[in-house]
N, C-alpha and C. Protein backbone atom coordinates (compact mmCIF):
# COMPACT_ATOMS: atom_id res chain seq x y z
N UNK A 1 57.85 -12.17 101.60
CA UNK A 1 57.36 -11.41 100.47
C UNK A 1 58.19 -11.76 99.24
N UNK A 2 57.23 -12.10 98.12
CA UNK A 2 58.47 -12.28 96.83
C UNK A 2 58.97 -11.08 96.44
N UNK A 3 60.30 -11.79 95.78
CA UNK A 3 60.78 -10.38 95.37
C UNK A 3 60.48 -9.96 94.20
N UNK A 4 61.00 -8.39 93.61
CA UNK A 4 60.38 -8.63 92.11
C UNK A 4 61.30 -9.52 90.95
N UNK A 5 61.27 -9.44 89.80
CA UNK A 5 61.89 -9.81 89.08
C UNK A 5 61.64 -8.77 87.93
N UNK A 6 63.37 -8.39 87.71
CA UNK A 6 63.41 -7.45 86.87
C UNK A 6 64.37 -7.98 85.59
N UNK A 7 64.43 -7.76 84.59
CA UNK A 7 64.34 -7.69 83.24
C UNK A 7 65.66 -7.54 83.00
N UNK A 8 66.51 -5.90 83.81
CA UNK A 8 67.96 -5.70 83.66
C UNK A 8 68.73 -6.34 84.40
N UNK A 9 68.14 -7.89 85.18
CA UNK A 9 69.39 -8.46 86.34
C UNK A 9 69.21 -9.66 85.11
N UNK A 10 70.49 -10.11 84.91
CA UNK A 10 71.29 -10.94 83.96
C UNK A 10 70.41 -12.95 84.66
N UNK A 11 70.04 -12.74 83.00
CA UNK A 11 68.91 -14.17 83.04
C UNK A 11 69.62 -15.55 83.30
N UNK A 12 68.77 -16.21 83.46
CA UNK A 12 68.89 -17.62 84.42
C UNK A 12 69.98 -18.15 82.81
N UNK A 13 70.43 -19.30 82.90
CA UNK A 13 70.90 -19.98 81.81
C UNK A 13 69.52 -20.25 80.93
N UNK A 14 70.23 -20.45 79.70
CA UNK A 14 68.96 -21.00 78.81
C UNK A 14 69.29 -22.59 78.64
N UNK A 15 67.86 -22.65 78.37
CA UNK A 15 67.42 -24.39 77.55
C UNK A 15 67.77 -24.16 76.74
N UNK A 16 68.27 -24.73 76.07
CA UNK A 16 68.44 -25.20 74.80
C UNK A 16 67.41 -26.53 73.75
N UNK A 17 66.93 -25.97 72.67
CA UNK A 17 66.21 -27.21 72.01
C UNK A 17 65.65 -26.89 70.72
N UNK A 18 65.28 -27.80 70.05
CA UNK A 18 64.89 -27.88 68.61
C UNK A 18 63.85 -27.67 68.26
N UNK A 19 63.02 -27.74 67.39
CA UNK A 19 61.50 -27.92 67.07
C UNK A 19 61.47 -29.78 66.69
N UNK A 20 60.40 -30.94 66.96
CA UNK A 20 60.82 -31.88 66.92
C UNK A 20 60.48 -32.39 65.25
N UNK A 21 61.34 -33.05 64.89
CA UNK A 21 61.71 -33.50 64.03
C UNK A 21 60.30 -33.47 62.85
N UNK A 22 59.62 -34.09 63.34
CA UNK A 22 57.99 -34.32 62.12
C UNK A 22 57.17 -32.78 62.38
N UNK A 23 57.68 -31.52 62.92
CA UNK A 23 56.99 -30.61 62.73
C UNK A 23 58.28 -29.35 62.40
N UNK A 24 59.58 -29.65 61.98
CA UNK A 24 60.77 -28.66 61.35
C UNK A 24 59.99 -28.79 59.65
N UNK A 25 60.50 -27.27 59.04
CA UNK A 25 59.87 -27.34 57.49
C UNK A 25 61.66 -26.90 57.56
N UNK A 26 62.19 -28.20 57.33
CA UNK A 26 64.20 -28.00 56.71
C UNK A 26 64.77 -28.20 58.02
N UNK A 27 65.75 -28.06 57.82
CA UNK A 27 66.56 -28.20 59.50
C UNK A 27 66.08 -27.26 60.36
N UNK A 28 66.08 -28.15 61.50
CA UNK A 28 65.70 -27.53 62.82
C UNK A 28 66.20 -26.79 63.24
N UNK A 29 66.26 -25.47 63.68
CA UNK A 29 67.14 -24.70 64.00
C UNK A 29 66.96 -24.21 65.81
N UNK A 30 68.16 -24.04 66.38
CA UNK A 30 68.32 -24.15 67.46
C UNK A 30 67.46 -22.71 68.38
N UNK A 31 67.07 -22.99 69.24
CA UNK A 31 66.05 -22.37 70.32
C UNK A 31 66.40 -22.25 71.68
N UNK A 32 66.57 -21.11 71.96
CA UNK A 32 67.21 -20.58 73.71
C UNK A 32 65.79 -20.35 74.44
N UNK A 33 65.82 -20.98 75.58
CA UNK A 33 64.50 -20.32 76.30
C UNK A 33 65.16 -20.09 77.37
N UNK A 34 65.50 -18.57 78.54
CA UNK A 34 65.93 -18.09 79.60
C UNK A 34 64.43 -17.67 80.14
N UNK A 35 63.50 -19.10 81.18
CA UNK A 35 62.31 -18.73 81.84
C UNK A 35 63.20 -17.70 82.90
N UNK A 36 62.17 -16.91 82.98
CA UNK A 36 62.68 -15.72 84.20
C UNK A 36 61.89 -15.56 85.17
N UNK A 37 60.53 -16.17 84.89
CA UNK A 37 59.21 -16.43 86.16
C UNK A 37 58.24 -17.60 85.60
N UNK A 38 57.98 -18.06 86.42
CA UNK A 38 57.02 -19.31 86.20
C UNK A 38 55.86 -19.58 87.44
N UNK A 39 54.68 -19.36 87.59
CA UNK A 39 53.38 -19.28 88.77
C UNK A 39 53.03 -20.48 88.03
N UNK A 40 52.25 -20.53 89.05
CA UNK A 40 50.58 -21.47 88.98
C UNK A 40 51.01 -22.93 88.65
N UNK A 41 51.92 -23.44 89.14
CA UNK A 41 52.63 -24.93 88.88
C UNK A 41 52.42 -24.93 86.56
N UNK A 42 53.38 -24.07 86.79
CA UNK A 42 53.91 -23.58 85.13
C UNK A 42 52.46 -23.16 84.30
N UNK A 43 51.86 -22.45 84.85
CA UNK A 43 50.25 -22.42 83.88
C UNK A 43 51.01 -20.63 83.16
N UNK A 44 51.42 -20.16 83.92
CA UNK A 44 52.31 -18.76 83.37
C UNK A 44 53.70 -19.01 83.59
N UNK A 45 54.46 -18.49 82.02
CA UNK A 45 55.77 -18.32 82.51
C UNK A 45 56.15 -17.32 81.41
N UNK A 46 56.75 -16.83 81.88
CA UNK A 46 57.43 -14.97 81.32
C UNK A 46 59.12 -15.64 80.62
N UNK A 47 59.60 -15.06 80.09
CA UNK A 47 61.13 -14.99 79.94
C UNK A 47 61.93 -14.64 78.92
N UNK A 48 62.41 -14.51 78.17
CA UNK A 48 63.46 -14.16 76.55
C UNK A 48 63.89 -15.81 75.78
N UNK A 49 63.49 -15.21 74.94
CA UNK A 49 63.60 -16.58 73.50
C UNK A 49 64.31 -16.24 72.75
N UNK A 50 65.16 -16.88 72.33
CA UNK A 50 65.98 -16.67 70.96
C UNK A 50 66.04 -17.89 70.20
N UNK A 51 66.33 -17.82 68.88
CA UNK A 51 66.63 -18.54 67.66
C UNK A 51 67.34 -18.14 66.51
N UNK A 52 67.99 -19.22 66.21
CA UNK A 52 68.28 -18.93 65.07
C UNK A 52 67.52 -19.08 63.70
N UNK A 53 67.99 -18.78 62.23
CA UNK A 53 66.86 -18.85 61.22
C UNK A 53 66.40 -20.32 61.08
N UNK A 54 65.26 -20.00 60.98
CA UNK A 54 64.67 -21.58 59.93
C UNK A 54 63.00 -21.81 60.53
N UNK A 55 62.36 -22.56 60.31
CA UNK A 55 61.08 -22.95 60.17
C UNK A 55 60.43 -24.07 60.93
N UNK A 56 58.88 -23.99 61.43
CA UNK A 56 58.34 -25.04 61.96
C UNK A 56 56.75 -25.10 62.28
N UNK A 57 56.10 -25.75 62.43
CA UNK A 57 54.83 -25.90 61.95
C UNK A 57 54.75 -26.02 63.92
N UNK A 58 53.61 -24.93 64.36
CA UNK A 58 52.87 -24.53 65.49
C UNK A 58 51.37 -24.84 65.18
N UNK A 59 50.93 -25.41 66.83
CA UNK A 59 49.67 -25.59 67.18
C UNK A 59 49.25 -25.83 68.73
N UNK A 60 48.84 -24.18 68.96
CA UNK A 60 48.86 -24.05 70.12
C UNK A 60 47.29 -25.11 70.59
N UNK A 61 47.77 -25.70 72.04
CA UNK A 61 46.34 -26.20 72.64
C UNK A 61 45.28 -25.00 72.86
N UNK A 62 44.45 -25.69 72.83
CA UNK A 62 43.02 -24.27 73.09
C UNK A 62 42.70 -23.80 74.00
N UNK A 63 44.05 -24.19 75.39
CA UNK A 63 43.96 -23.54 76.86
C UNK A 63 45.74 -22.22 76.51
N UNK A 64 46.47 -22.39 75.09
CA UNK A 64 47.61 -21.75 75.65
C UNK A 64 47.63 -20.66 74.81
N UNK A 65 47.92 -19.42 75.06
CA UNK A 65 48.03 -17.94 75.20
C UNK A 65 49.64 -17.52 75.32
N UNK A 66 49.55 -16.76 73.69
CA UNK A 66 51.04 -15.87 74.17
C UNK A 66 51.28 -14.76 73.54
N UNK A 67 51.78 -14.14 74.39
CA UNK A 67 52.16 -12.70 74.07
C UNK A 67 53.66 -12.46 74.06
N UNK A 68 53.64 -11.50 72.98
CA UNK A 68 55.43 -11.71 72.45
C UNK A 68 55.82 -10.23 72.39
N UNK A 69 57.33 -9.72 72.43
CA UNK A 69 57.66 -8.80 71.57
C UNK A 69 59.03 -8.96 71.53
N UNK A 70 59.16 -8.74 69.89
CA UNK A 70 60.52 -9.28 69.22
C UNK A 70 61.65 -7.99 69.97
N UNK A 71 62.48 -7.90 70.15
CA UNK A 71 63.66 -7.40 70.28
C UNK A 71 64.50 -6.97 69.65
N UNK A 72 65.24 -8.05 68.96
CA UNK A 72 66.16 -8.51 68.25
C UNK A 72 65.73 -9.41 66.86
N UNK A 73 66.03 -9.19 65.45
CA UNK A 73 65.90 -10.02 64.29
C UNK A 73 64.32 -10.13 64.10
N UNK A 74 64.05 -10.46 62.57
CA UNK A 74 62.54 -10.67 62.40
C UNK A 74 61.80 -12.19 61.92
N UNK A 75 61.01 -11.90 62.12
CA UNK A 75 60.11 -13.43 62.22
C UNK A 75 58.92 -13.28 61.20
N UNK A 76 58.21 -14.85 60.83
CA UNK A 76 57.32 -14.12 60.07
C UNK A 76 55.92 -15.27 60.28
N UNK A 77 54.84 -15.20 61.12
CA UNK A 77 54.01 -15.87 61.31
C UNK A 77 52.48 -16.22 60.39
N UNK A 78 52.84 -17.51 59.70
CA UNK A 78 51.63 -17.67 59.10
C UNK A 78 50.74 -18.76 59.51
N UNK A 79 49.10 -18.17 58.98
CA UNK A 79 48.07 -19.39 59.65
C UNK A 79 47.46 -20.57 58.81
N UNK A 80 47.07 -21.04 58.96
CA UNK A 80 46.52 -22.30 58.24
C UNK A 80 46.14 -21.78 56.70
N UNK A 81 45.65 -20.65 56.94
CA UNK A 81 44.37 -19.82 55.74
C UNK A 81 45.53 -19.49 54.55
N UNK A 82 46.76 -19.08 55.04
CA UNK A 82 48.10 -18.55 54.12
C UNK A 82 48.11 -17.66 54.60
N UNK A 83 47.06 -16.40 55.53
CA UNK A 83 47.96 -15.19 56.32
C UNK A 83 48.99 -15.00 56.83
N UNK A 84 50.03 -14.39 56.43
CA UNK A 84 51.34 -14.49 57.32
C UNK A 84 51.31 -12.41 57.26
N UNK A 85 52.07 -12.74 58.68
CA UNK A 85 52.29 -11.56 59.33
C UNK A 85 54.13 -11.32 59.84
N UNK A 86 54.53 -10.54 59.26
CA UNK A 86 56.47 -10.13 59.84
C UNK A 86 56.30 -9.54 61.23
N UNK A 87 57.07 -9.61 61.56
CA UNK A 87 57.83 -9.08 63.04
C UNK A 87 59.36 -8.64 63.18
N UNK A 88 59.23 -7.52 63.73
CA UNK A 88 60.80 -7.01 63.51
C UNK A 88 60.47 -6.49 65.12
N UNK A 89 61.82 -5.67 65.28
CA UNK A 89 62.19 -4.97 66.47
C UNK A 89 60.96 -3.93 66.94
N UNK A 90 60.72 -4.28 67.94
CA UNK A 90 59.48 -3.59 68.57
C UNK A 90 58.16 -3.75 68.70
N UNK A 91 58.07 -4.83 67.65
CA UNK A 91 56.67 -5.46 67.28
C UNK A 91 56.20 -6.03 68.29
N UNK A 92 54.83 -6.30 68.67
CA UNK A 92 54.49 -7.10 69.39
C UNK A 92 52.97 -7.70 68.80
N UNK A 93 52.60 -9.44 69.23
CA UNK A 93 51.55 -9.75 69.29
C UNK A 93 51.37 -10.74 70.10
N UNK A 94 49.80 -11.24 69.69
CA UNK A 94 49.40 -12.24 70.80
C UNK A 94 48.76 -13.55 69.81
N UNK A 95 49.66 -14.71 70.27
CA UNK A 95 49.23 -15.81 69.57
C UNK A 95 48.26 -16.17 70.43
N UNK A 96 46.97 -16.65 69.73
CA UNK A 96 45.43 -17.10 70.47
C UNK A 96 45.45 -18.72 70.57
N UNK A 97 45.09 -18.72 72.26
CA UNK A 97 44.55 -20.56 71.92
C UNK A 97 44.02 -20.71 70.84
N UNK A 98 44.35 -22.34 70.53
CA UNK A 98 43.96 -22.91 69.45
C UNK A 98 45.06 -22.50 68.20
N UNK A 99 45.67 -21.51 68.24
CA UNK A 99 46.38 -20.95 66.64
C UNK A 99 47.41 -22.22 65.99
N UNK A 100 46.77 -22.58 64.63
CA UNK A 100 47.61 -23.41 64.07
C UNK A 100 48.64 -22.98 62.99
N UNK A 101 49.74 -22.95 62.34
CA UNK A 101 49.99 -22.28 61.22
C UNK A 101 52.14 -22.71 61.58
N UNK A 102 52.95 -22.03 60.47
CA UNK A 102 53.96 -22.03 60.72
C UNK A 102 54.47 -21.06 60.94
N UNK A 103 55.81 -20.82 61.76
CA UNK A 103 56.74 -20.06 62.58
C UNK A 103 58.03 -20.08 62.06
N UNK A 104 57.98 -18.41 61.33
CA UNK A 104 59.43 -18.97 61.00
C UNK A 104 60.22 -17.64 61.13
N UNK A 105 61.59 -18.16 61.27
CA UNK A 105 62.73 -16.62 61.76
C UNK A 105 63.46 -16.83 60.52
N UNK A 106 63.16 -15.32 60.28
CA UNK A 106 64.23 -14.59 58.75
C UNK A 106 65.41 -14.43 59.40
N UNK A 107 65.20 -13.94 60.29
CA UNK A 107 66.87 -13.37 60.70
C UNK A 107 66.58 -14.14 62.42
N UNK A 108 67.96 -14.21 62.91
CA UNK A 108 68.34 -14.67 64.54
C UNK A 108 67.27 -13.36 65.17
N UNK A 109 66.87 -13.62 65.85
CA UNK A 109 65.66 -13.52 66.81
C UNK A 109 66.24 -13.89 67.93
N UNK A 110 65.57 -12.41 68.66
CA UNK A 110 65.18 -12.23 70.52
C UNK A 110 64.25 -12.04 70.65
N UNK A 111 63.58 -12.72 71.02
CA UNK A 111 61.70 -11.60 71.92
C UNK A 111 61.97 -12.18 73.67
N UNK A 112 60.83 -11.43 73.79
CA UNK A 112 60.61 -11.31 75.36
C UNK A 112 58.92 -12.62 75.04
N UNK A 113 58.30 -13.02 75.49
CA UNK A 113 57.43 -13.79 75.62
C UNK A 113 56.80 -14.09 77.38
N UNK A 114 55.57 -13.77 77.04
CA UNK A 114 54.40 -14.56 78.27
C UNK A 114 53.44 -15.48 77.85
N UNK A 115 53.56 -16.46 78.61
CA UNK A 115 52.46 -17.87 78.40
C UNK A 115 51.73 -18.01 79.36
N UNK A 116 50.23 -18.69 78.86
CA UNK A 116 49.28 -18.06 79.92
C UNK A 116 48.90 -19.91 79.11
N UNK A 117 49.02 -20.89 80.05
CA UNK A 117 48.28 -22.40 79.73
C UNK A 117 46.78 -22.74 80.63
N UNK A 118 46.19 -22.71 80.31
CA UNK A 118 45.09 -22.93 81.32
C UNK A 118 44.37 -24.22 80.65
N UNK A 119 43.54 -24.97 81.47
CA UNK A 119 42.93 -26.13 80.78
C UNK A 119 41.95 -26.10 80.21
C-alpha cells in the first residue's frame, strides 16, 4: 500500500535552475523545485517552488495544467492580451493549457504547485 505523503515531513532536496536564456526578460533568476509526488510516468507532479525576483516569458503546451498557491512573497502573472494578475500569500490559481504570457516574482516566492501534463 502507498504511503501518504504529507506536506509537514521535511521535502526531498531541491533542483535547482534558471529560466533558459532566450525566454529570461533581464537576468535569470534562480528557481528551487522540491517534487514531493510524481504518478503517471511524470504526467502529475505536486511539490513547493521557490524563486527569487525577476522575469520570464511562459507557454504552457495545450496538454499542461497548473494549479498554484503562493505561500511566501508575491508574483505577478501577465497574458499575451497585457492582463496581468498579482499573487501574494494565500492566493491561489490555475494556469490553463495552452496559457502564453510572462511570469514574474516581485518579491522571493514560495508556492505549493500541481501539474497535470496530458497529451
Amino acid at each position: 500500500m502507498p504511503a501518504l505523503i504529507t506536506f509537514a515531513d521535511p521535502a526531498p532536496a531541491a533542483v535547482d535552475d534558471r529560466p533558459a536564456p532566450e525566454r529570461a526578460v533581464g537576468p535569470a533568476p534562480l528557481r528551487q523545485t522540491a517534487e514531493r509526488y510524481a504518478a503517471e510516468g511524470g504526467a502529475l507532479s505536486i511539490g513547493d517552488w521557490a524563486c527569487e525576483p525577476g522575469a520570464w516569458r511562459i507557454r504552457f503546451h495545450p496538454g499542461r495544467h497548473e494549479f498554484f498557491q503562493v505561500l511566501e512573497g508575491r508574483i505577478r502573472i501577465t497574458d499575451e492580451a497585457g492582463c496581468a494578475r498579482e499573487f501574494g500569500p494565500g492566493d491561489a490559481c490555475v494556469i490553463p493549457a495552452g496559457f502564453a504570457g510572462v511570469f514574474e516574482v516581485l518579491e522571493a516566492v514560495k508556492k505549493r504547485y500541481v501539474m497535470v501534463d496530458r497529451p
